[in-house]
Protein backbone atom coordinates (compact mmCIF):
# COMPACT_ATOMS: atom_id res chain seq x y z
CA UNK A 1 0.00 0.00 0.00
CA UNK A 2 1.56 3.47 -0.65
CA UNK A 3 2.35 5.16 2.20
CA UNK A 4 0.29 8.96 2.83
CA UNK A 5 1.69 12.06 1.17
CA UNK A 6 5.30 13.37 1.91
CA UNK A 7 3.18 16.68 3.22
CA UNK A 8 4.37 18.57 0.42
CA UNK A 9 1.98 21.38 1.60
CA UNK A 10 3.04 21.65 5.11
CA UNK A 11 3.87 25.26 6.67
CA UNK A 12 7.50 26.01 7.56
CA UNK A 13 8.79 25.32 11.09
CA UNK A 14 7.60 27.91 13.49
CA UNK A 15 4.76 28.89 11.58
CA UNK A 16 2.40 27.90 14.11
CA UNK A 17 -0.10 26.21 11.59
CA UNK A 18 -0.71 22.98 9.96
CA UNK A 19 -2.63 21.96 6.55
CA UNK A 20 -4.89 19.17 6.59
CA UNK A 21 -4.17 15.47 5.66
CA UNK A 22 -2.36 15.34 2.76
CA UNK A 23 -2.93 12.67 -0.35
CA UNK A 24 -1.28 9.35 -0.60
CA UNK A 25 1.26 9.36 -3.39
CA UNK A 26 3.40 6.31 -4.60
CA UNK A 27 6.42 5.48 -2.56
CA UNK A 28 10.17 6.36 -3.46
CA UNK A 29 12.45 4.43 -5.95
CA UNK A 30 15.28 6.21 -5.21
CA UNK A 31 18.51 4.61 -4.32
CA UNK A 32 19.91 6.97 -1.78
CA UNK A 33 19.12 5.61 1.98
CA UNK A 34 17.79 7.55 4.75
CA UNK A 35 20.18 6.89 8.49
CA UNK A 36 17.72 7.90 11.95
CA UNK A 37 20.07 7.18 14.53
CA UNK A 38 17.58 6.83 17.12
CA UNK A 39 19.72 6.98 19.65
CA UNK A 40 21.66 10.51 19.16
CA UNK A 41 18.85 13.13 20.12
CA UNK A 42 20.13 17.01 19.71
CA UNK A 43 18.22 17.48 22.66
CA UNK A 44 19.25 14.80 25.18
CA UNK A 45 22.19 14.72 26.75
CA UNK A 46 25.51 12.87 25.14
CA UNK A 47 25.84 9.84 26.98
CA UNK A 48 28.17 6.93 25.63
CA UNK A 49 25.53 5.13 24.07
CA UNK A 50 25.28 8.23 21.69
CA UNK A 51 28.69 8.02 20.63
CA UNK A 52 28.20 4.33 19.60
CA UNK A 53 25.03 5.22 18.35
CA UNK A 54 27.04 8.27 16.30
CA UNK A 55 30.29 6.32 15.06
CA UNK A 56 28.44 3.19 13.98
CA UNK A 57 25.84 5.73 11.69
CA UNK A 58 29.03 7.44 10.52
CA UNK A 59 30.54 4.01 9.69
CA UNK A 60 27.71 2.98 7.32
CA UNK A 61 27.13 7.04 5.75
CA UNK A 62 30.67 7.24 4.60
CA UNK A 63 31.49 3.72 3.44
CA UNK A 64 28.81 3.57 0.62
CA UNK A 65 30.43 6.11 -1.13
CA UNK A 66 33.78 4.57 -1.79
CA UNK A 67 31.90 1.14 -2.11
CA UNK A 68 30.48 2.51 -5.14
CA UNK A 69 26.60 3.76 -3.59
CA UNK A 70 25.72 6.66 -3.01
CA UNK A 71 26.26 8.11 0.78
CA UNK A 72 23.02 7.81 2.54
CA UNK A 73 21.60 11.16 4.12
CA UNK A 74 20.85 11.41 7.93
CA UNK A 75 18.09 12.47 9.67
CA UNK A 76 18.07 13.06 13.79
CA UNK A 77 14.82 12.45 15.48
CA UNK A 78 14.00 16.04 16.13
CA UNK A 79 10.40 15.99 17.13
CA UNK A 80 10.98 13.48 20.27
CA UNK A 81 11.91 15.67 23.23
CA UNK A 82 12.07 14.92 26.97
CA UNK A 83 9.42 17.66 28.11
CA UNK A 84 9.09 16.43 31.77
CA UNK A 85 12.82 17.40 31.88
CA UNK A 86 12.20 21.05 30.37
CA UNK A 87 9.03 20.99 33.10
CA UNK A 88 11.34 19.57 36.20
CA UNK A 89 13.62 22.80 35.11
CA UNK A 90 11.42 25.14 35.14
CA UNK A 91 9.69 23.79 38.37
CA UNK A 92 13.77 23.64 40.48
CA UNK A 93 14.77 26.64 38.07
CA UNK A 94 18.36 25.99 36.99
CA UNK A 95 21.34 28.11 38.76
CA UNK A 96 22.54 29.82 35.19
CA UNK A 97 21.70 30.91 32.11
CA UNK A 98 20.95 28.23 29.50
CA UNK A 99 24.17 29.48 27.58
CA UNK A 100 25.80 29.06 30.77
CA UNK A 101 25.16 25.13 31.15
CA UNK A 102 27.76 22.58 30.87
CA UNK A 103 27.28 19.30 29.58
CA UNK A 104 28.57 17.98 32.91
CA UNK A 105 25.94 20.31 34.65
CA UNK A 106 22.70 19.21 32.30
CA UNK A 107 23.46 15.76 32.40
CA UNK A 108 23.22 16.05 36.50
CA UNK A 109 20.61 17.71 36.07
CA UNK A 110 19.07 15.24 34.06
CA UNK A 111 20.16 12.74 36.72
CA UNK A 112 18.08 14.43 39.63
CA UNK A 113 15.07 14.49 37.01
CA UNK A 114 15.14 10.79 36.22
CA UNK A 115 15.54 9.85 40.07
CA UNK A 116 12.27 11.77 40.07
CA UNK A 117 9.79 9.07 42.45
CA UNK A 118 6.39 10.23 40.42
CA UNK A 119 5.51 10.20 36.79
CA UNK A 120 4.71 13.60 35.28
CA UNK A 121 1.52 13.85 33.90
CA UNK A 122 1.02 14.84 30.13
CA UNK A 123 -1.46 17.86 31.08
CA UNK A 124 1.61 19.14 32.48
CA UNK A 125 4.20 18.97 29.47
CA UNK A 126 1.22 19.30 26.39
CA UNK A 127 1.95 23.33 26.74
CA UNK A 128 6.13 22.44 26.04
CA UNK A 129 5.27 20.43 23.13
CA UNK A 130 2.61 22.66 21.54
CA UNK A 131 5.37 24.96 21.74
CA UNK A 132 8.07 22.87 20.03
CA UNK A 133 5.74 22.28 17.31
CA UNK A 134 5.27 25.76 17.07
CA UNK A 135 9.29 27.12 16.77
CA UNK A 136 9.39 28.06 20.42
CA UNK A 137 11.69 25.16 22.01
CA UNK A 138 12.45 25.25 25.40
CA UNK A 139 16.09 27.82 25.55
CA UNK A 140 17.70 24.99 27.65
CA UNK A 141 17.01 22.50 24.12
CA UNK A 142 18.74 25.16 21.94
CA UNK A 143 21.80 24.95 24.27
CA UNK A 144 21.72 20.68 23.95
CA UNK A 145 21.38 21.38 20.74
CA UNK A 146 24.62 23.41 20.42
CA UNK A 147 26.37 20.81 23.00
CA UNK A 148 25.18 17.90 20.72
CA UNK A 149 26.84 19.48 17.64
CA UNK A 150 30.28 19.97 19.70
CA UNK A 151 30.47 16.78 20.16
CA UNK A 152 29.54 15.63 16.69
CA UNK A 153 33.04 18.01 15.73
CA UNK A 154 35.03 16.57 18.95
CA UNK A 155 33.80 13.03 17.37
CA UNK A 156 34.69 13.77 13.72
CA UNK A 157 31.32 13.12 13.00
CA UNK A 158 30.10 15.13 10.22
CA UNK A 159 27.03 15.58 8.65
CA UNK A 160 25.13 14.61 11.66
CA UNK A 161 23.79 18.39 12.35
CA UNK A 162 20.38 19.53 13.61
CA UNK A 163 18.25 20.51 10.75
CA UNK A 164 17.98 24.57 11.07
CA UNK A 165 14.27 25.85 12.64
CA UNK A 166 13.05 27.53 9.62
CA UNK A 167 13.41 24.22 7.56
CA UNK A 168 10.24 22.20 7.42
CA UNK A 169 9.23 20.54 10.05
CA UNK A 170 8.02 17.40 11.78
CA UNK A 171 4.17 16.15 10.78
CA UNK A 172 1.73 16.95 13.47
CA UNK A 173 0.34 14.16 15.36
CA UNK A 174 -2.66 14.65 13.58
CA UNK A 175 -1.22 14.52 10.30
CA UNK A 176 0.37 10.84 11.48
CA UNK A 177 -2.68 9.54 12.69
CA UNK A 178 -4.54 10.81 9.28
CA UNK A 179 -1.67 8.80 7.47
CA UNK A 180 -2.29 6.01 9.50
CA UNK A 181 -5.99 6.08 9.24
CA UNK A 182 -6.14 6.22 5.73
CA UNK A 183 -4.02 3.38 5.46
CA UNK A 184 -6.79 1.42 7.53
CA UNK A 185 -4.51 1.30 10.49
CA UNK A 186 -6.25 2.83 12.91
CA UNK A 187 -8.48 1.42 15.42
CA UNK A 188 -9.82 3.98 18.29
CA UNK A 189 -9.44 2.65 21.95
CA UNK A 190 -12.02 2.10 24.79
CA UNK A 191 -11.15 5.15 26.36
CA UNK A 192 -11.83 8.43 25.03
CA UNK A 193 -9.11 9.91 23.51
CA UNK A 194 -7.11 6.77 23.10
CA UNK A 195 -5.92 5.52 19.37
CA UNK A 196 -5.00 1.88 18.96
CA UNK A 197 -3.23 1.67 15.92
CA UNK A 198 -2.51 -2.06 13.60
CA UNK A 199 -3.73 -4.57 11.54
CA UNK A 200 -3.44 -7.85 12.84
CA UNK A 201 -4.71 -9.51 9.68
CA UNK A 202 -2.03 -8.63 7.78
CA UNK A 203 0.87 -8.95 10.20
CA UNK A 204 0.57 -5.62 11.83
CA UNK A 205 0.10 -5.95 15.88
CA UNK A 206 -2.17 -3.78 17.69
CA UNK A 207 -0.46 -0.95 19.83
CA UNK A 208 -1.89 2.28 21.49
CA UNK A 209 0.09 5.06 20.26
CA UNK A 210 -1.87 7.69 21.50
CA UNK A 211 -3.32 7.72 25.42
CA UNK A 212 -6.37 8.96 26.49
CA UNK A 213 -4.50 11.76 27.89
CA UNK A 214 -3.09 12.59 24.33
CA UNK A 215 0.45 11.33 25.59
CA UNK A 216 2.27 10.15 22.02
CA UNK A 217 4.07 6.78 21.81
CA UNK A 218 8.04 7.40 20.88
CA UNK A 219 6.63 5.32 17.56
CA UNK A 220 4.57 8.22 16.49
CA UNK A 221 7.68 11.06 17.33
CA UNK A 222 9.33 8.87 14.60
CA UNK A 223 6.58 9.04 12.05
CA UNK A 224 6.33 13.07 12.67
CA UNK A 225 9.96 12.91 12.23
CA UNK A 226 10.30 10.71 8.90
CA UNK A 227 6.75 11.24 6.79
CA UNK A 228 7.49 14.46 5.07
CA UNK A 229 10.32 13.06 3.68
CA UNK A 230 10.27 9.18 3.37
CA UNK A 231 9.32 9.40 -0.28
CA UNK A 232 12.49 10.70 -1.63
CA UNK A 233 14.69 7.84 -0.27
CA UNK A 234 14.86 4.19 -1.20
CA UNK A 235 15.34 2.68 1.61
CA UNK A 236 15.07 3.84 5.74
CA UNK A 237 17.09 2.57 8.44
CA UNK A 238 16.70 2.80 11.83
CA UNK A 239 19.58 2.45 14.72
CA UNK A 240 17.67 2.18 17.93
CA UNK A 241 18.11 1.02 21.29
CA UNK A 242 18.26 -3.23 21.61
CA UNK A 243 15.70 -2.72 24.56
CA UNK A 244 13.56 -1.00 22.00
CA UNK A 245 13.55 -3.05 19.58
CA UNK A 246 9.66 -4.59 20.02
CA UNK A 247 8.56 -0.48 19.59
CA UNK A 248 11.17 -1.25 15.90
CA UNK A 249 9.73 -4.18 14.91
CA UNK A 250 6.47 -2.55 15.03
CA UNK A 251 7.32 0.34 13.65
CA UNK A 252 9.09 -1.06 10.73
CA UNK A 253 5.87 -3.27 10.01
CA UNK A 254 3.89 0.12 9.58
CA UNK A 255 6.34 1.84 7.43
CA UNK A 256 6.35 -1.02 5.27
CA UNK A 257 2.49 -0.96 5.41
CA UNK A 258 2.30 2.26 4.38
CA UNK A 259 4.93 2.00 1.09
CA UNK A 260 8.40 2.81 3.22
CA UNK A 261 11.01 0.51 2.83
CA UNK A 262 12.42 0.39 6.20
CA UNK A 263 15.06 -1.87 7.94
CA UNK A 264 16.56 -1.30 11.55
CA UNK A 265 19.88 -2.00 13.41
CA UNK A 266 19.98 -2.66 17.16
CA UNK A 267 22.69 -1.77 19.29
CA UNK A 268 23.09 -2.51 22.75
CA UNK A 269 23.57 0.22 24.84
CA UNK A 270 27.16 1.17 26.64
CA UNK A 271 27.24 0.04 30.11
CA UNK A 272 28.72 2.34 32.82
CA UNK A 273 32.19 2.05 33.75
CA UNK A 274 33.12 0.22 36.53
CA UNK A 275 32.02 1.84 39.60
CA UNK A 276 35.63 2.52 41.00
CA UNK A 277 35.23 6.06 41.75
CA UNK A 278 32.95 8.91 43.94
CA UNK A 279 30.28 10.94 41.79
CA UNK A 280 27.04 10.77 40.59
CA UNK A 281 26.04 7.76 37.03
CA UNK A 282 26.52 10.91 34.67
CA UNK A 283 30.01 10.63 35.49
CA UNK A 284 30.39 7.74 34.36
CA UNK A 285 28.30 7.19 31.22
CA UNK A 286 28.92 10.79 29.35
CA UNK A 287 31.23 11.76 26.85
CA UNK A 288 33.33 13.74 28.89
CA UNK A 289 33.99 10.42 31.08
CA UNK A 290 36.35 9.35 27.39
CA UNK A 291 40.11 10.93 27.99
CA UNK A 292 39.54 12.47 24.31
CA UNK A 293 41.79 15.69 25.14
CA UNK A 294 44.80 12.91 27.21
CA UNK A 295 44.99 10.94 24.02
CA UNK A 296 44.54 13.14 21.54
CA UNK A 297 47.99 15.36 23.17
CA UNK A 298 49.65 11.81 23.09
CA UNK A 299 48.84 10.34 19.68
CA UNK A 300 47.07 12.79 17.83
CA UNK A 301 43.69 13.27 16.59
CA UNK A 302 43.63 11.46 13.68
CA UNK A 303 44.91 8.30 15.61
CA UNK A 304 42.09 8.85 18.82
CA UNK A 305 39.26 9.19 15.82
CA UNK A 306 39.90 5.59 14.10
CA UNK A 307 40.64 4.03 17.89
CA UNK A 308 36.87 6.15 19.06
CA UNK A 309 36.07 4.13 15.60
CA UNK A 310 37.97 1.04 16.74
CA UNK A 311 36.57 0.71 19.93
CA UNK A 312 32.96 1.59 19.66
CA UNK A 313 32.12 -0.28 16.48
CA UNK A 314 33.91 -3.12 15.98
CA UNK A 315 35.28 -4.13 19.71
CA UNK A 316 32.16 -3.28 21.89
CA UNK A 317 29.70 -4.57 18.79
CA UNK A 318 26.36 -4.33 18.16
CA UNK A 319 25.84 -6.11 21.46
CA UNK A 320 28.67 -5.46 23.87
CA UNK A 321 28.14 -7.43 27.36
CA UNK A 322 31.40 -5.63 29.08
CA UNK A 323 31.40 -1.97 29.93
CA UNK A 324 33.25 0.77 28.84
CA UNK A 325 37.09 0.27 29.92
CA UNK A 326 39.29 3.09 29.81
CA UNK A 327 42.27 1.05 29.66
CA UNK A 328 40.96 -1.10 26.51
CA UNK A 329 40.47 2.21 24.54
CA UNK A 330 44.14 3.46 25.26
CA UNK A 331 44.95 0.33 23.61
CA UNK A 332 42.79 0.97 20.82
CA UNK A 333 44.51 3.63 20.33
CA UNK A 334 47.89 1.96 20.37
CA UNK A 335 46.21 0.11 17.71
CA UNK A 336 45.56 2.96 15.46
CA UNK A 337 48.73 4.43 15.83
CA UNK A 338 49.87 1.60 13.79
CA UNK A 339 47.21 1.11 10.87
CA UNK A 340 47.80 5.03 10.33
CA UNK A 341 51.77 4.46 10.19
CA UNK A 342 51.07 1.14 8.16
CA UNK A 343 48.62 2.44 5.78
CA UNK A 344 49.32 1.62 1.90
CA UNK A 345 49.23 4.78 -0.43
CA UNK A 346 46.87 5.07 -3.25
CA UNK A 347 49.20 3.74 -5.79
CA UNK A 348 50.10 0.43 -3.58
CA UNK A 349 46.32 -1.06 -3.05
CA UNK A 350 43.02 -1.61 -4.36
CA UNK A 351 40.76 0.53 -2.58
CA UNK A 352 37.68 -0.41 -4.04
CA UNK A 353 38.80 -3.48 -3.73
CA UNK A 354 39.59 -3.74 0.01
CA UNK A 355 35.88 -2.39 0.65
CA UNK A 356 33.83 -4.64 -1.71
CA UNK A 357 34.60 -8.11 0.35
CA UNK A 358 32.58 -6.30 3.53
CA UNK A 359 29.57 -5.84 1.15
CA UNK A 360 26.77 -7.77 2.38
CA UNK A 361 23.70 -9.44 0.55
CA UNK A 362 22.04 -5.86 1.26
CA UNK A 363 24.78 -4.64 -1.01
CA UNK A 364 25.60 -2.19 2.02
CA UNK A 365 29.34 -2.33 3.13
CA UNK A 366 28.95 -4.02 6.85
CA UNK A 367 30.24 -1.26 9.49
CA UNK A 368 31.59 -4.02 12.37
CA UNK A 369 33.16 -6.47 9.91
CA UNK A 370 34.99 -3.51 8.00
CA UNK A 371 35.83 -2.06 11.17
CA UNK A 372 37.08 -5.24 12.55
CA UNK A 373 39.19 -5.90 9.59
CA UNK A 374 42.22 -3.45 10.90
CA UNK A 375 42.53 -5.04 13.97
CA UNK A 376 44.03 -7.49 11.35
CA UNK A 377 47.51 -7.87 10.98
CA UNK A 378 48.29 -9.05 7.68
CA UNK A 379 47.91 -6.38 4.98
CA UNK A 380 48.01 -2.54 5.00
CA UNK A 381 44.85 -0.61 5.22
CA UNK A 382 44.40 1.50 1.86
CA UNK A 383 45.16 5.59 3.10
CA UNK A 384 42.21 5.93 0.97
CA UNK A 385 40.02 3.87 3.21
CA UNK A 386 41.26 5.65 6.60
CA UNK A 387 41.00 9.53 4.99
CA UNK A 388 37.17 8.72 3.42
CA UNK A 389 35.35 6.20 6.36
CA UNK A 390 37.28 6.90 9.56
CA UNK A 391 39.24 9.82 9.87
């Protein structure tokens, strides 16, 4: 079934209004692919599970190209923001200007909010996100915002960047339910209010993605996020949360319902470090817990961005059991050290070549067996290979 309209008629971010339900129209041929790392919100804070999340994304976006594809655009899942945590700030009221914030300070911040003992109710955060929707984000989300794109730099992580607020902007939840409706999805709840949306006879399970309070399943901040522009890319793929991945499976199953070809890739997230220091869990799950700045002064930065590479993606997985060890990413970036000083020039290797033979039946290049591959010791990695994918 094609999926509804890309919303071609949709008013600008900020604009404060919304057209109706759009037509269906046919869905994309295109070959270019569409990346949502689910897992890397602008407006959450940078925890290590984000820079997995980040380098595995970056992994598969820059290897199509010299694997002979073409390099898949990204898209961050803007519409989904934490609102009880823009509520719980405004209710303690934060000791400095937004600008002011640190991603050390938001993230204990965000701490204290999530040891919260009570659930906020909806009623209370529907003003934040009617505001969202309308161009007026909370001012500590445009400061995340900026925080999340340092980090995309300190990461080498390009092409990762919010879209800017006066681009178009996520469907309303009306416009997703009219989608889903029209594909003979929905199916309204016992409760007032409520939507149920599926069809079980044709492999779709039954969920409630809206709540009779109005409260929106993270399913439907997806849709808003990836209807307006689904139809211009051949395939979607998702990189979500392992934990998540029954919300995936279901939400894959309605994109495909509705004419989206969508796949998804779960990763596990980053355990904590090892508990063998004073301080509060944002110490020891956050970015700022990697020794980026130690490293880089002792090898480089070229050598800590193919170790971050190293270590993230090919020796933690897709579904690392052990937890983040300093000690094993200083050895990473031993490693690197060595594939950089090893690397073969252009005129010495086959850099096509080299990357075909981690092409898998999806004719993508796989990110953890490519990634893997220089921990080898038997050949030199093309310079090619190193410049284009991981440095």
């Amino acid at each position: 079934m094609p999926m509804s309209s890309a919303l071609r008629s949709r008013a600008p971010r900020g604009s404060g209004t919304r057209t109706a339900a759009p037509p269906r129209v046919q869905a994309a041929t295109r070959a270019r692919d569409l990346l949502m790392p689910l897992l890397a919100g602008p407006t959450e804070p940078v925890t290590l599970t984000t820079v997995k999340c980040l380098l595995w994304a970056d992994v598969i976006r820059r290897s199509a190209g010299p694997a002979g594809g073409a390099e898949p655009d990204v898209l961050l899942p803007g519409s989904r923001q934490d609102f009880g945590f823009w509520e719980y700030l405004d209710r303690v009221g934060p000791e400095a200007e937004p600008a002011g914030l640190s991603s050390r300070r938001l993230a204990e911040l965000h701490d204290a909010y999530l040891a919260q003992p009570w659930p906020i109710g909806y009623d209370l955060l529907r003003g934040y996100a009617e505001a969202a929707d309308e161009g007026r984000p909370h001012p500590v989300a445009a400061r995340m915002r900026e925080l999340f794109e340092q980090s995309c730099r300190m990461l080498g992580v390009r092409g990762f960047e919010p879209p800017p607020p006066q681009g178009p902007g996520p469907a309303a939840v009306s416009e997703v339910m009219a989608a889903l409706e029209d594909a003979g999805l929905v199916r309204h709840g016992g409760r007032a209010g409520q939507v149920v949306v599926g069809a079980p006879d044709k492999g779709v399970p039954s969920r409630t993605l809206l709540g009779a309070d109005g409260r929106p399943h993270p399913v439907v901040h997806l849709l808003r996020d990836l209807l307006p522009v689904a139809d211009r890319y051949g395939t979607v793929i998702l990189l979500h949360a392992h934990r998540m991945s029954g919300d995936y499976v279901f939400a894959v199953k309605l994109l495909r319902h509705l004419g989206v070809r969508a796949e998804r890739l779960a990763l596990t997230k980053v355990l904590p470090a090892p508990d063998d220091r004073p301080g509060p869990p944002s110490d020891r799950v956050h970015l700022w817990r990697l020794p980026l700045d130690e490293l880089a002064g002792e090898h480089g930065e070229q050598a800590v961005r193919l170790a971050l590479r190293l270590y993230f993606v090919a020796a933690l997985g897709k579904h690392n059991v052990e937890p983040y060890r300093d000690d094993l990413l200083r050895r990473t970036v031993t490693r690197a050290v060595r594939v950089l000083e090893g690397a073969s020039s252009p005129q010495e290797s086959d850099t096509f070549g080299f990357l075909v033979r981690w092409v898998g039946a999806d004719g993508r290049v796989d990110p953890y067996r490519l990634t893997a591959s220089l921990f080898g010791r038997r050949e030199r990695i093309p310079d090619e290979i190193l410049r284009r994918v991981f440095l």
